[in-house]
C-alpha atoms as a PDB file:
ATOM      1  CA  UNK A   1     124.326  95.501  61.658  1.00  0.00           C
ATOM      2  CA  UNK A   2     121.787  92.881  61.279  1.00  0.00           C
ATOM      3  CA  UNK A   3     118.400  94.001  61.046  1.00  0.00           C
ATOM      4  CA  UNK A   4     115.439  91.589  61.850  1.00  0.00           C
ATOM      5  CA  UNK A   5     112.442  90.915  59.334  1.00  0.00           C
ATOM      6  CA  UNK A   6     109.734  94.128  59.344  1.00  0.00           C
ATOM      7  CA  UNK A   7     106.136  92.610  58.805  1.00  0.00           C
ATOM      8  CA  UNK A   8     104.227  96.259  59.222  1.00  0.00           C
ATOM      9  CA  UNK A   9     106.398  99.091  58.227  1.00  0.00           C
ATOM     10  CA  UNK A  10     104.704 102.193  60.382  1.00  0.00           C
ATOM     11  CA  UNK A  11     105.233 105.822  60.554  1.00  0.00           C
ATOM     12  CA  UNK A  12     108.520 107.013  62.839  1.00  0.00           C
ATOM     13  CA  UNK A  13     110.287 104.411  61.816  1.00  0.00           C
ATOM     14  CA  UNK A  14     113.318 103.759  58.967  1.00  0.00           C
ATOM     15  CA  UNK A  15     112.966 102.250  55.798  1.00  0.00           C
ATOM     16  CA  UNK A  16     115.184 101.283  53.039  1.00  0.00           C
ATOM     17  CA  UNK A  17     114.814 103.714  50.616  1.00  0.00           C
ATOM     18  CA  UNK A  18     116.428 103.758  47.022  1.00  0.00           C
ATOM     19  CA  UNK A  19     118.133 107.177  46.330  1.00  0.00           C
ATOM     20  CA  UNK A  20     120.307 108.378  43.535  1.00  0.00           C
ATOM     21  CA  UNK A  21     123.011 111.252  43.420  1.00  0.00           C
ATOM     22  CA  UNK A  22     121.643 113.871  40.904  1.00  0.00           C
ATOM     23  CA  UNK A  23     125.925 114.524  40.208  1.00  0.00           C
ATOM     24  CA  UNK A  24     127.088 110.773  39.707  1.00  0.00           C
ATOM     25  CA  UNK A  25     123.880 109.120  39.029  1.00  0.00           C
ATOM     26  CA  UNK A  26     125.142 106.644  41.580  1.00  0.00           C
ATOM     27  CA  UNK A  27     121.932 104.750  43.546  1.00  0.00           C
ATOM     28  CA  UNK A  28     122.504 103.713  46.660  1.00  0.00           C
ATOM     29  CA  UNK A  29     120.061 101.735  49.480  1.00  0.00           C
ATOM     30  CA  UNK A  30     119.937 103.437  52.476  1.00  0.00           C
ATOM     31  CA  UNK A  31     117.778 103.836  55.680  1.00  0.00           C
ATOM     32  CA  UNK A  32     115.897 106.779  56.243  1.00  0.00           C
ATOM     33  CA  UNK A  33     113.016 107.936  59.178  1.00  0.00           C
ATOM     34  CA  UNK A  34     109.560 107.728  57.921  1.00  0.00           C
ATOM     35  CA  UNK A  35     108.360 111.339  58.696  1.00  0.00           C
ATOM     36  CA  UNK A  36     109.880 113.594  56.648  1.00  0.00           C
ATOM     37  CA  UNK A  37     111.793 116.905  58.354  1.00  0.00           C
ATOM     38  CA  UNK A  38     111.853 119.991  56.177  1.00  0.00           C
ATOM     39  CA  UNK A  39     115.569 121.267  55.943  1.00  0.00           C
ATOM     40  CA  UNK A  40     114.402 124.270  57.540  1.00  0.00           C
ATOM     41  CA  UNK A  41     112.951 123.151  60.894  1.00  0.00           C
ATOM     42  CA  UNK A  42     115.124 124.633  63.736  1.00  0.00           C
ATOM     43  CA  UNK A  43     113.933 122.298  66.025  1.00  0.00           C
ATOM     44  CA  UNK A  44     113.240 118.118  66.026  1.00  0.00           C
ATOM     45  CA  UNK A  45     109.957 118.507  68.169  1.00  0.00           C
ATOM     46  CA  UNK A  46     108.705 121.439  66.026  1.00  0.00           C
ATOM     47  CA  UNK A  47     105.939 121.521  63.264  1.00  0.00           C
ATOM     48  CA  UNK A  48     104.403 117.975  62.020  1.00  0.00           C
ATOM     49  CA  UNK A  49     106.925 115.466  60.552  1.00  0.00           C
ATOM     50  CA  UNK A  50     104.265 114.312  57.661  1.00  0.00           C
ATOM     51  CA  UNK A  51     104.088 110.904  56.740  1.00  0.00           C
ATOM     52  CA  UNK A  52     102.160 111.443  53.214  1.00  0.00           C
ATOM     53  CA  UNK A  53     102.408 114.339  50.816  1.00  0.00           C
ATOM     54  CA  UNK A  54      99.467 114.786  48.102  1.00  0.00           C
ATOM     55  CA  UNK A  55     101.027 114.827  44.418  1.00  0.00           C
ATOM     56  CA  UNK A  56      98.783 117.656  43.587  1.00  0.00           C
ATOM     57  CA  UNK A  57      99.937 120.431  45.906  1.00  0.00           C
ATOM     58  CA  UNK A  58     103.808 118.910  46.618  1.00  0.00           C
ATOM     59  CA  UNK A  59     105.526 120.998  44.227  1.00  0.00           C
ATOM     60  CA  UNK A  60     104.235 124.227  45.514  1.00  0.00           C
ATOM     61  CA  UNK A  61     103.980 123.486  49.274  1.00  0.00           C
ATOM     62  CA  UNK A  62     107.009 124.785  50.993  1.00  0.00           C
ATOM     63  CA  UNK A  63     107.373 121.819  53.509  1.00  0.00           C
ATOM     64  CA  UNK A  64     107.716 119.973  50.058  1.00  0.00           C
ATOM     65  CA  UNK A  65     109.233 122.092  46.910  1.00  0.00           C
ATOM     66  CA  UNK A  66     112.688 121.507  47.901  1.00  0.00           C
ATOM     67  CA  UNK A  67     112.876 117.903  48.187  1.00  0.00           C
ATOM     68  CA  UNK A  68     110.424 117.094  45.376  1.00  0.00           C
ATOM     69  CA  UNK A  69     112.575 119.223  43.049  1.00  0.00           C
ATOM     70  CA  UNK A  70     115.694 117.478  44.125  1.00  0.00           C
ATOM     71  CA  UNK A  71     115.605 114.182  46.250  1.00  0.00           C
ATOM     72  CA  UNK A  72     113.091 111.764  44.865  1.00  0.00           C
ATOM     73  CA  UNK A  73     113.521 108.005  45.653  1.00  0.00           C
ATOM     74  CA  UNK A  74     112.049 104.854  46.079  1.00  0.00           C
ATOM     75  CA  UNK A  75     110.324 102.874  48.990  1.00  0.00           C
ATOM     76  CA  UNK A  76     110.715  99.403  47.927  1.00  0.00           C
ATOM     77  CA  UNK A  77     107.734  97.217  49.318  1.00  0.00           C
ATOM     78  CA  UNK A  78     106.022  93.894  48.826  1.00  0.00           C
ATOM     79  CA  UNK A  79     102.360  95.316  50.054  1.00  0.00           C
ATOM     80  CA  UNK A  80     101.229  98.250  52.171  1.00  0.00           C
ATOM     81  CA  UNK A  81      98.113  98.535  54.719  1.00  0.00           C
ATOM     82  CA  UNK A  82      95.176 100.939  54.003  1.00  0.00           C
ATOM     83  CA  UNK A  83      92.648 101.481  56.711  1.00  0.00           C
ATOM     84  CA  UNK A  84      88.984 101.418  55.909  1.00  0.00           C
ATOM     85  CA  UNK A  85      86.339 102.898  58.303  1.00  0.00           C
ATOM     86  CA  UNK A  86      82.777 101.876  58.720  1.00  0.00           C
ATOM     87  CA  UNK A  87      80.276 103.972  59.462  1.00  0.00           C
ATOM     88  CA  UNK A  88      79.072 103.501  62.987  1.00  0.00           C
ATOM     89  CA  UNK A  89      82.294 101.799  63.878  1.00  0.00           C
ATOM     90  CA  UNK A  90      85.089 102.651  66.339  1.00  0.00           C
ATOM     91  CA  UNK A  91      87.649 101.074  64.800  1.00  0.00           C
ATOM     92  CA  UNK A  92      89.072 100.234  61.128  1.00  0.00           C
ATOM     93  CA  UNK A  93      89.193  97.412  58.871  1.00  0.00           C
ATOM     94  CA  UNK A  94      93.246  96.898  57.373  1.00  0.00           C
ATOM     95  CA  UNK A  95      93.602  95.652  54.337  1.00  0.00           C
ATOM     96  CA  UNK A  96      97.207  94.334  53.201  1.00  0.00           C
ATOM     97  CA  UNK A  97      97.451  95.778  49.030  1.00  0.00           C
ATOM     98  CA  UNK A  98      99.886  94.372  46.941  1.00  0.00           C
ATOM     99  CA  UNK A  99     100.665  93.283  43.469  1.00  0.00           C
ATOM    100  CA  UNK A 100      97.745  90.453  41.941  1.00  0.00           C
ATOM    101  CA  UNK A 101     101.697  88.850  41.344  1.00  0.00           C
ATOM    102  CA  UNK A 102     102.855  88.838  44.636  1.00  0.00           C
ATOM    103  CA  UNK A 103     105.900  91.092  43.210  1.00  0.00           C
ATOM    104  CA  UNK A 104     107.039  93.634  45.318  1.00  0.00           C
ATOM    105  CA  UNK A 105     107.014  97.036  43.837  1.00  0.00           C
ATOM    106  CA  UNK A 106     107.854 100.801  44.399  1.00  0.00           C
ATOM    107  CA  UNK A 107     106.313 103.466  45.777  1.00  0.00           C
ATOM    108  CA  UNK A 108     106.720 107.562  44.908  1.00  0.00           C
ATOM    109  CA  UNK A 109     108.651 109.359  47.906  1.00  0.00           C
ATOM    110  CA  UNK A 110     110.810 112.165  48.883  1.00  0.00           C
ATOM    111  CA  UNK A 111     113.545 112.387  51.177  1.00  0.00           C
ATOM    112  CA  UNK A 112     115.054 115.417  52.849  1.00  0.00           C
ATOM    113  CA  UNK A 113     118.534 116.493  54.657  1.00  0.00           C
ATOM    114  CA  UNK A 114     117.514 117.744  58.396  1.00  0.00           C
ATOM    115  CA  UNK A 115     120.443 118.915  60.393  1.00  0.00           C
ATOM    116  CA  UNK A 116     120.450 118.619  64.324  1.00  0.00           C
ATOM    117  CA  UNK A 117     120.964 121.987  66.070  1.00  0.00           C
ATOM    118  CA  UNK A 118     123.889 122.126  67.976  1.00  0.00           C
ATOM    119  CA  UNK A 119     125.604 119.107  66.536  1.00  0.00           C
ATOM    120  CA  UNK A 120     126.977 118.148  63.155  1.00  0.00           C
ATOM    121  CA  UNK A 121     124.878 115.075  62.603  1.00  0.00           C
ATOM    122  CA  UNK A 122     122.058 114.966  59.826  1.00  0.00           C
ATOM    123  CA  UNK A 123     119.131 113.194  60.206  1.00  0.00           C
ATOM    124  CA  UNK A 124     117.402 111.428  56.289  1.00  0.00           C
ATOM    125  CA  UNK A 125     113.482 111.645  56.663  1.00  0.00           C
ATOM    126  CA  UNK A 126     111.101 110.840  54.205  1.00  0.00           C
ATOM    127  CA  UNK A 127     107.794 110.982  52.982  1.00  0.00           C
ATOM    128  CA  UNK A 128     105.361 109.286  50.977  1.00  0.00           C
ATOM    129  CA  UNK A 129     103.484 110.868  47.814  1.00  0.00           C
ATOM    130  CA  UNK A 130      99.897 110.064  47.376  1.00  0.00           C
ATOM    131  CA  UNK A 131      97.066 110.559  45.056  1.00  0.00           C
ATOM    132  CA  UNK A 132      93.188 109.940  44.872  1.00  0.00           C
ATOM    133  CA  UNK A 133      92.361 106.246  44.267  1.00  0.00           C
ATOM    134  CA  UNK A 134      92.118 104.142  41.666  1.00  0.00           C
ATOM    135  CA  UNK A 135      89.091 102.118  41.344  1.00  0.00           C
ATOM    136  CA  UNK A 136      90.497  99.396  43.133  1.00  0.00           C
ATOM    137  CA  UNK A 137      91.790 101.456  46.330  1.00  0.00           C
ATOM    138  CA  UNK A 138      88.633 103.507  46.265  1.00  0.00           C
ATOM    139  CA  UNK A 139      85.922 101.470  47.852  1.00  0.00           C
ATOM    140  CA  UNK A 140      88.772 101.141  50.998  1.00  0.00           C
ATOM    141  CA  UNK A 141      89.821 104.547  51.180  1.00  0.00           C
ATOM    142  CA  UNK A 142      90.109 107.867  48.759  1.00  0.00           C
ATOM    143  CA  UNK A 143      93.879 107.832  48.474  1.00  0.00           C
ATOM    144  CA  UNK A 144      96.572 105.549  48.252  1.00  0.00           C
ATOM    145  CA  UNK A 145     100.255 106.030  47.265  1.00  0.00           C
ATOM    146  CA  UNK A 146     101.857 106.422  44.264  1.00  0.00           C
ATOM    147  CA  UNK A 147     102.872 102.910  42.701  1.00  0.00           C
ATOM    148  CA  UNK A 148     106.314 103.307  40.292  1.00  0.00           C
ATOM    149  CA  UNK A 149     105.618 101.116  37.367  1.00  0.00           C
ATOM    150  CA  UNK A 150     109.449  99.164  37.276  1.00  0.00           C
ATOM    151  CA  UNK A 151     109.554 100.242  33.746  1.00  0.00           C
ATOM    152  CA  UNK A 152     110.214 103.794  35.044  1.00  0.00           C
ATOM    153  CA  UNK A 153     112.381 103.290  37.550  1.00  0.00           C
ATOM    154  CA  UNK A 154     115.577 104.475  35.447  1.00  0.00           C
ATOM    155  CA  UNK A 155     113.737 108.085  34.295  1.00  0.00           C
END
């Protein structure tokens, strides 16, 4: 399967996330639906499917606690968009963030198992972990994701 260039990765769509087996250790790359599915949903069109998750309340949030205890990975990226809003205006400014470097880097996410009623086929969502801004991020917005350094990428 050959999969074109992605210039603006967007909610309710899949992403190459890295994941690793919490039995072998093994990593693998793998696509996965941006919108994450609790394990527990009994239906596809029911509840939200959130996009973002905040790191202080996603261990004890049951839409959460499951995956964040157990399926963590990695959304490799070379920048991501924030929105900023102006007061008075009806729509918002983007701004592309990335690494001063140009580097791409890694961002904090979970991933969850969602099973399809009435079928044998499992769907891989995921979500995004934020956290208030840094001082950089906060004049744009008062959150942003949470950036993996790459020197913890094997912990």
């Amino acid at each position: 399967m050959q999969t074109l260039p992605r210039y603006n990765g967007a909610p309710g769509q899949d992403h190459w996330v890295i994941r690793q087996n919490l039995k072998t250790g093994e990593r693998s790359l793998d696509r996965l639906w941006w919108g994450l599915i609790p394990y527990w949903v009994k239906e596809p069109n029911g509840g939200r499917k959130p996009i973002n998750a905040k790191s202080e309340s996603i261990a004890s949030l049951p839409s959460f606690r499951e995956a964040y205890k157990r399926r963590r990975c990695l959304l490799p990226i070379d920048n991501f968009f924030e929105w900023r809003a102006f007061k008075g205006a009806k729509t918002k400014q983007p701004y592309a963030i990335g690494m001063k470097s140009g580097d791409p880097f890694a961002l904090a996410a979970i991933w969850e198992n969602w099973k399809r009623p009435g079928t044998e086929k499992w769907v891989r969502t995921f979500t995004v972990v934020t956290c208030p801004a840094n001082e950089l991020m906060a004049p744009i917005h008062d959150r942003m994701p949470v950036i993996i350094p790459p020197i913890a990428y094997d912990q």
